[in-house]
Protein backbone atom coordinates (compact mmCIF):
# COMPACT_ATOMS: atom_id res chain seq x y z
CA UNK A 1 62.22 102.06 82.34
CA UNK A 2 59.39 102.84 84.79
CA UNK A 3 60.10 103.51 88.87
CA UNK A 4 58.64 99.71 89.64
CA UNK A 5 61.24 98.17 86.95
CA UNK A 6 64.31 100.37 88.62
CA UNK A 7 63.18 99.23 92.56
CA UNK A 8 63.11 95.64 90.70
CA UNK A 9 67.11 96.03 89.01
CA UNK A 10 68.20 97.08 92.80
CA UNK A 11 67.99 100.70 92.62
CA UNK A 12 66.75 102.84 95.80
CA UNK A 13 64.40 105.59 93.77
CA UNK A 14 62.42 108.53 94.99
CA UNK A 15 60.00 110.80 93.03
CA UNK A 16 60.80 114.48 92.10
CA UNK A 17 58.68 117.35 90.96
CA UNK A 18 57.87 116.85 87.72
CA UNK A 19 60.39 118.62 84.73
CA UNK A 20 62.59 119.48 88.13
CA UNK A 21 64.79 118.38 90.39
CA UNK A 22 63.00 118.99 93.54
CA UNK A 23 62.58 115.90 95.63
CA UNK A 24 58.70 115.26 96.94
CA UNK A 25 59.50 113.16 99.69
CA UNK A 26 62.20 113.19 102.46
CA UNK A 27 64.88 111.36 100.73
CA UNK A 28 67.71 111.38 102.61
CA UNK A 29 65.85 109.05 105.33
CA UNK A 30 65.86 106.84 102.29
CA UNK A 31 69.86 106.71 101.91
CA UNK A 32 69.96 104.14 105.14
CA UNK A 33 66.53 102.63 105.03
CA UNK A 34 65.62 102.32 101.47
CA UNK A 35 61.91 102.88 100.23
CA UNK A 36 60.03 99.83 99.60
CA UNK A 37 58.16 98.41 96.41
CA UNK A 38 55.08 99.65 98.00
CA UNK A 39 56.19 103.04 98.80
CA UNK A 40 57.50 103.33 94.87
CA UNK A 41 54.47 102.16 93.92
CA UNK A 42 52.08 104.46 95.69
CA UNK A 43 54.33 107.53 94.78
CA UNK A 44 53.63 106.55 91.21
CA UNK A 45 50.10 106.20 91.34
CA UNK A 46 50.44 110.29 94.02
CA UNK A 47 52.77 111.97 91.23
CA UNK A 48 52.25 110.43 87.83
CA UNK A 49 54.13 111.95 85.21
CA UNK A 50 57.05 112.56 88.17
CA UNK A 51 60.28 112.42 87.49
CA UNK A 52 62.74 110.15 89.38
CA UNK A 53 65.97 110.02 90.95
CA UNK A 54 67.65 107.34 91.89
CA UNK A 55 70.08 107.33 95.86
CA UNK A 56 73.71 106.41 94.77
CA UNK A 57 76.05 104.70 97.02
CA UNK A 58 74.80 102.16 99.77
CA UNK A 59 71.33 102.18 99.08
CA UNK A 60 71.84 101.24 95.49
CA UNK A 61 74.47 98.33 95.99
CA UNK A 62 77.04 101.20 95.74
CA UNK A 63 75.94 102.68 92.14
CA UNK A 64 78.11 105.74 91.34
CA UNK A 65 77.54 108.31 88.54
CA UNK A 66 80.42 109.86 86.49
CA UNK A 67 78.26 113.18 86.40
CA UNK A 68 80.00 114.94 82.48
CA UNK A 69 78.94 118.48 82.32
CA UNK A 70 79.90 118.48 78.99
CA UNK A 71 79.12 116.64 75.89
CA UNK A 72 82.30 116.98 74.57
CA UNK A 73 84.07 115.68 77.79
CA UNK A 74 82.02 112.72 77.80
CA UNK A 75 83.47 112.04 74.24
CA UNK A 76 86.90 113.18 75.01
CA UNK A 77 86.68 110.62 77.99
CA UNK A 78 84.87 108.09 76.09
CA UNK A 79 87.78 107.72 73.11
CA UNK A 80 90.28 107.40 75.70
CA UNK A 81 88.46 104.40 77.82
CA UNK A 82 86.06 102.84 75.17
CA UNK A 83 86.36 99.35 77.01
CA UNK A 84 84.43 100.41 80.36
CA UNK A 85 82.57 103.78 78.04
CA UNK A 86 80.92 101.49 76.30
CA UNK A 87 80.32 98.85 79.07
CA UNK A 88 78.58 101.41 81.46
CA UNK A 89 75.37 102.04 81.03
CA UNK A 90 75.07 105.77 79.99
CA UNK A 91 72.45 108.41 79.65
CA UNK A 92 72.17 111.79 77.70
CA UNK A 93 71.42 115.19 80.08
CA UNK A 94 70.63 118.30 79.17
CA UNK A 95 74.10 119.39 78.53
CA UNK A 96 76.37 115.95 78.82
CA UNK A 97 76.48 112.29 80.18
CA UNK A 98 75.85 110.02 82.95
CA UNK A 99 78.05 107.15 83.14
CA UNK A 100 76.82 104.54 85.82
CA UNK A 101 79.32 101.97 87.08
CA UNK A 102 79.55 100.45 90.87
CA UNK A 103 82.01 101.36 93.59
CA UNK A 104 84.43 101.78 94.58
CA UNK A 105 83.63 100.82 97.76
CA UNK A 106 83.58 104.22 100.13
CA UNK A 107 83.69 106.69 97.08
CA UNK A 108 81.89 110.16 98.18
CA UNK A 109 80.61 112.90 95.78
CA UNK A 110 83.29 115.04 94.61
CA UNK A 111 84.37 116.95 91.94
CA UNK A 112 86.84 115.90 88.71
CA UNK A 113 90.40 116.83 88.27
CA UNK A 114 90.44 116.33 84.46
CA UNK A 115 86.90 116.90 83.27
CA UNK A 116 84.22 119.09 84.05
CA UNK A 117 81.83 117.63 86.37
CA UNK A 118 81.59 115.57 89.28
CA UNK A 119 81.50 112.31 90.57
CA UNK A 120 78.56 111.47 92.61
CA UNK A 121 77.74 108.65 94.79
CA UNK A 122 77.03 108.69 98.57
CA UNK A 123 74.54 111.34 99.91
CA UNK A 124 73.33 112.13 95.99
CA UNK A 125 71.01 111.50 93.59
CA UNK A 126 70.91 111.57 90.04
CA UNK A 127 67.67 112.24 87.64
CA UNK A 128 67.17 108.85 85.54
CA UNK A 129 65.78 108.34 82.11
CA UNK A 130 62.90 109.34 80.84
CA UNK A 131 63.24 112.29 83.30
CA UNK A 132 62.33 116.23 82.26
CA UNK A 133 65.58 118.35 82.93
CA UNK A 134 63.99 121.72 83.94
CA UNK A 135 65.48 123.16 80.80
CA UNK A 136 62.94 120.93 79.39
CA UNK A 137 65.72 118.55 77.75
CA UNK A 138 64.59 114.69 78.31
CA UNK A 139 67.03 112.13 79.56
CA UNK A 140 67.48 109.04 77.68
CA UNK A 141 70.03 105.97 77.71
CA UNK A 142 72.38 106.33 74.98
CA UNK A 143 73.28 102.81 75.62
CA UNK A 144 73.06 100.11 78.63
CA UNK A 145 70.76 100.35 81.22
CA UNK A 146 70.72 99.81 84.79
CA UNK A 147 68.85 96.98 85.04
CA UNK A 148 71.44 94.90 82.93
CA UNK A 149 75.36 94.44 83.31
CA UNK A 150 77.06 97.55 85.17
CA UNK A 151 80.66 97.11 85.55
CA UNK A 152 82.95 97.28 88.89
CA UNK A 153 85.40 99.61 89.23
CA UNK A 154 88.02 99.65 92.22
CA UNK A 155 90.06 102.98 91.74
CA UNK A 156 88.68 105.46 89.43
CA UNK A 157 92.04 106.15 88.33
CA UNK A 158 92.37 102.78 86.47
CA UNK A 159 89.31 104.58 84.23
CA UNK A 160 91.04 108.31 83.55
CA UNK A 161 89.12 109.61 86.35
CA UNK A 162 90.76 112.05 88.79
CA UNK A 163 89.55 113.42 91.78
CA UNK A 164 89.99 117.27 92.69
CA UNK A 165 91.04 117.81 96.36
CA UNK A 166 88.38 120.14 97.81
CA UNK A 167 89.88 123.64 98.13
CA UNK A 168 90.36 124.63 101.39
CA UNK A 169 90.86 128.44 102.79
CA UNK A 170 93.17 128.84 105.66
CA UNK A 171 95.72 131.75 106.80
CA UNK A 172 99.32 130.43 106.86
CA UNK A 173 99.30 129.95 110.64
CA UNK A 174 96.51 127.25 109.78
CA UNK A 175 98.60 124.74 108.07
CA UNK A 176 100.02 121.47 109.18
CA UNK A 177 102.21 122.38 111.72
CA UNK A 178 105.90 122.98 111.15
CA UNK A 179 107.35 119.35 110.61
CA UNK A 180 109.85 117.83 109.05
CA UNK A 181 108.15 114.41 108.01
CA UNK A 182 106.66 114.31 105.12
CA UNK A 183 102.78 112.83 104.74
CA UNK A 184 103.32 109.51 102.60
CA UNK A 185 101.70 107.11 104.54
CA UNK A 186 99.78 106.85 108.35
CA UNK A 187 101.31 105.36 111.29
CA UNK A 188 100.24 101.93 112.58
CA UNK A 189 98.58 103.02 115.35
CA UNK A 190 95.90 106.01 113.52
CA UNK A 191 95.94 103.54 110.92
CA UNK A 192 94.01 100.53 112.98
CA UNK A 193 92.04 103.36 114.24
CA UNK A 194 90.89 104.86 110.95
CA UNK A 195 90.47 101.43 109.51
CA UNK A 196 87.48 100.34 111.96
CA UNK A 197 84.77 102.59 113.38
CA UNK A 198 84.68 104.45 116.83
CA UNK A 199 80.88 104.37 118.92
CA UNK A 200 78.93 107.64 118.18
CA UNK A 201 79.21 109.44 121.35
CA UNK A 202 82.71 109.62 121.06
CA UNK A 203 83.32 110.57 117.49
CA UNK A 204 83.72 113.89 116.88
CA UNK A 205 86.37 114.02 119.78
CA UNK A 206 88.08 111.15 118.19
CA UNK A 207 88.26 112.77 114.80
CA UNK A 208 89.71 115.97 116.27
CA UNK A 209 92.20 113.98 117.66
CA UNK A 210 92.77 112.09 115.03
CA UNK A 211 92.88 115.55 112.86
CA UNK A 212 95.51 117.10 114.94
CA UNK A 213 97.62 113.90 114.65
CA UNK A 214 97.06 114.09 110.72
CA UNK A 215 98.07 117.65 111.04
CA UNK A 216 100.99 117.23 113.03
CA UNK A 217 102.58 114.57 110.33
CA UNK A 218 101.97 116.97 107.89
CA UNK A 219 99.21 116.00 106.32
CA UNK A 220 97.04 119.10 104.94
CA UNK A 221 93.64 119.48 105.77
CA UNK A 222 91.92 118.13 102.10
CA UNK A 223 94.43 114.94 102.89
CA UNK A 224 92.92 114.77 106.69
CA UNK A 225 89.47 115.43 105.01
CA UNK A 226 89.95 112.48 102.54
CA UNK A 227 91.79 109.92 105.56
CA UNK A 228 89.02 110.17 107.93
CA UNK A 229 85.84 109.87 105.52
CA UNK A 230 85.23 106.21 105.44
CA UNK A 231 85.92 105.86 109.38
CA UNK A 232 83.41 109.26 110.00
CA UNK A 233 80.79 106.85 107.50
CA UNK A 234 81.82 103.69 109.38
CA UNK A 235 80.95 105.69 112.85
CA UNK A 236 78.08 107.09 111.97
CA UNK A 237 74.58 106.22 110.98
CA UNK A 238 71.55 108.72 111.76
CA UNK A 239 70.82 111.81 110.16
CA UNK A 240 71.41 113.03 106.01
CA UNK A 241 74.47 112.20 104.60
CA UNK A 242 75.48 115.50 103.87
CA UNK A 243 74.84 116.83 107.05
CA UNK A 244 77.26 114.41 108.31
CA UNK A 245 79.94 115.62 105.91
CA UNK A 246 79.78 119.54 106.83
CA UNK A 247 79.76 117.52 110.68
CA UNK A 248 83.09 116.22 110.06
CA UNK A 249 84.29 119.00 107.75
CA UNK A 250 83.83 121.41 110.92
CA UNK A 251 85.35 119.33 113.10
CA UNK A 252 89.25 118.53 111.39
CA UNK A 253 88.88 122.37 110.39
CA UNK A 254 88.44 123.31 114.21
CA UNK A 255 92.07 121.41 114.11
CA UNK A 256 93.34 123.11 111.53
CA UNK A 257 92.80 126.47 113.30
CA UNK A 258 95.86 128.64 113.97
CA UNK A 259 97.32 128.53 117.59
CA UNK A 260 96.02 124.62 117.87
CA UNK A 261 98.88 122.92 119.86
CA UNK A 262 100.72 120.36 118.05
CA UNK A 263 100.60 116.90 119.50
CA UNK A 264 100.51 113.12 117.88
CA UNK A 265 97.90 112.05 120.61
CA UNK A 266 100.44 108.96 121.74
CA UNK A 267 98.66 109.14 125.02
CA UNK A 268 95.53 109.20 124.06
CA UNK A 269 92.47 106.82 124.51
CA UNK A 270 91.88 106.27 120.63
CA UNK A 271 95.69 105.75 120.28
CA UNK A 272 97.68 104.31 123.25
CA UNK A 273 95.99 100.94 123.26
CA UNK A 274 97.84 100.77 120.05
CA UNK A 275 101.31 101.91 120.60
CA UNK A 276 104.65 100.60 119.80
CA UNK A 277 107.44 102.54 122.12
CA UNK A 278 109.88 101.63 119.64
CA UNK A 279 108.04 104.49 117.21
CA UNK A 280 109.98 107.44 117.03
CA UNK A 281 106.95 108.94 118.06
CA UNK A 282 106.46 107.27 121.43
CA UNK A 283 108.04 110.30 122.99
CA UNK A 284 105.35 112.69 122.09
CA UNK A 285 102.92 111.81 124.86
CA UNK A 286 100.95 115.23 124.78
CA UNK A 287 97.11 114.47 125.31
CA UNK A 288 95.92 116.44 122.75
C-alpha cells in the first residue's frame, strides 16, 4: 500500500526519512488535527521513496499496535490466540511483528508484562509496510492489511496481553501513606470526577488533588498514574501527547513526595459538590 491508499482506509500518516525513523514533518500537531489528503499527497510527491508512519490512537479511529520485539514472541503469542492472530492484520519488522487491532478505547503506549515489547497507541507511531528499517530490513504484511477488516478489542487481557505497571523510584517515606484500606476500587465521589473532564486552567491542581486522595486510599503511584490517564486526556487538548504525559507524570509524583500531608480532599472544590456525609470519609475535611 502507498501513503494515498492508507489516508483513504482511515489512517492519519506522516512521512519519515527515508530507511529511518526520523519524522520530516511536525507530527505530533497531527495527533489532534490530522493531515489531509492534500498534505499526504504533496509529502509524497517532497520525499519520494520516504518511508511512512502511521499516528495510532485518536487520529486513526483508535488503531493500536501490539509492538513484538521478538519473532519468537510473536509466535509464542500467536499459537496461544490464533482466532484474533490471524484476524489482525500483521506485519514483519526487522526483528518481530506488528499486530494492528482497534481500541480499546483510552489505551496509552506502554510496555508488556508477558512478552517483550510494547503496546503502542496514543502519542506513537509505527513504521508501515513497505517501510526501510534502518537496519535496512523491509517491512511487509505477513497477512491482513489495514485497509480491510481489523478487529475490536475491549481489554487486552481477553487477547493474552498484559500490561507492565511503569516502575516507579521512590524512598519509603514516598509511598501511599500509612492506611489501613486497601486500594480495590475508587470512591463515588473521585470516581464522577475522574470519569468526566475538568477545564484546563484548573487541571494540574485537580490532579494533585486527586493524587493525594489516590495516595491516601492507598493506591501506589503506577495505580494513581494509570486512574487519572483518561481524565488528564479528557482535560486536555493542546500540545504533543507525550509532553502531556511527563505533565501529568510530574504532577501525581509531586504527591507522592515524602512529607506530603495526607488528606482525602472531602472539602475540596473538585470533590465536595459530590459528597455523601454518610461516607466514612466525610470526616476528613482537610483541604488538601
Amino acid at each position: 500500500m502507498k501513503a494515498l491508499a492508507y489516508f483513504d482506509a482511515g489512517l492519519a500518516v506522516v512521512p519519515l526519512a527515508a530507511r529511518s525513523k526520523r519524522p520530516l514533518v511536525r507530527w505530533s500537531e497531527y495527533q489532534t488535527s490530522p493531515p489531509s489528503r492534500a498534505q499526504v499527497a504533496s509529502w509524497a510527491r517532497r520525499w519520494p521513496g520516504c518511508n511512512w508512519a502511521v499516528l495510532l490512537g485518536p487520529p486513526s479511529a483508535g488503531l493500536i499496535a501490539l509492538d513484538f520485539d521478538d519473532l519468537a514472541d510473536y509466535v509464542r503469542w500467536a499459537t496461544t490466540w490464533p482466532d484474533i492472530a490471524q484476524a489482525a492484520p500483521t506485519a514483519g519488522t526487522a526483528r518481530g511483528a506488528h499486530v494492528y487491532v482497534v481500541g480499546p478505547a483510552g489505551q496509552r503506549t506502554a510496555s508488556m508484562e508477558n512478552y517483550a515489547g510494547d503496546v503502542k497507541a496514543a502519542g506513537g507511531y509505527t513504521l508501515l509496510p513497505p517501510s526501510v528499517h534502518p537496519s535496512g530490513a523491509v517491512y511487509r504484511w505477513l497477512h491482513g492489511d489495514l485497509a480491510r477488516y481489523v478487529p475490536d478489542v475491549d481489554d487486552l487481557r481477553q487477547i493474552g496481553i498484559l500490561i507492565k505497571a511503569p516502575a516507579v523510584q521512590r524512598a519509603p517515606s514516598g509511598r501511599a501513606f500509612p492506611t489501613n484500606r486497601t486500594p480495590s476500587r475508587l470512591k463515588p465521589c473521585a470516581a464522577l470526577v475522574i470519569g468526566g473532564a475538568t477545564d484546563a486552567g484548573q487541571r494540574n491542581r485537580t490532579a494533585w488533588r486527586l493524587a493525594l486522595h489516590l495516595r491516601t486510599e492507598g493506591w501506589s503511584e503506577a495505580g494513581a498514574l494509570h486512574i487519572l490517564g483518561g481524565w488528564w486526556d479528557r482535560s486536555t487538548s493542546e500540545g504533543d501527547g507525550r509532553q502531556r504525559d511527563v505533565e501529568l507524570a510530574r504532577t501525581v509524583g509531586s504527591a507522592y513526595q515524602p512529607g506530603r500531608t495526607p488528606g482525602h480532599g472531602c472539602n475540596s472544590p473538585e470533590l465536595s459538590p459530590y459528597c455523601n456525609p454518610a461516607c466514612p470519609l466525610a470526616r476528613f475535611r482537610s483541604l488538601t
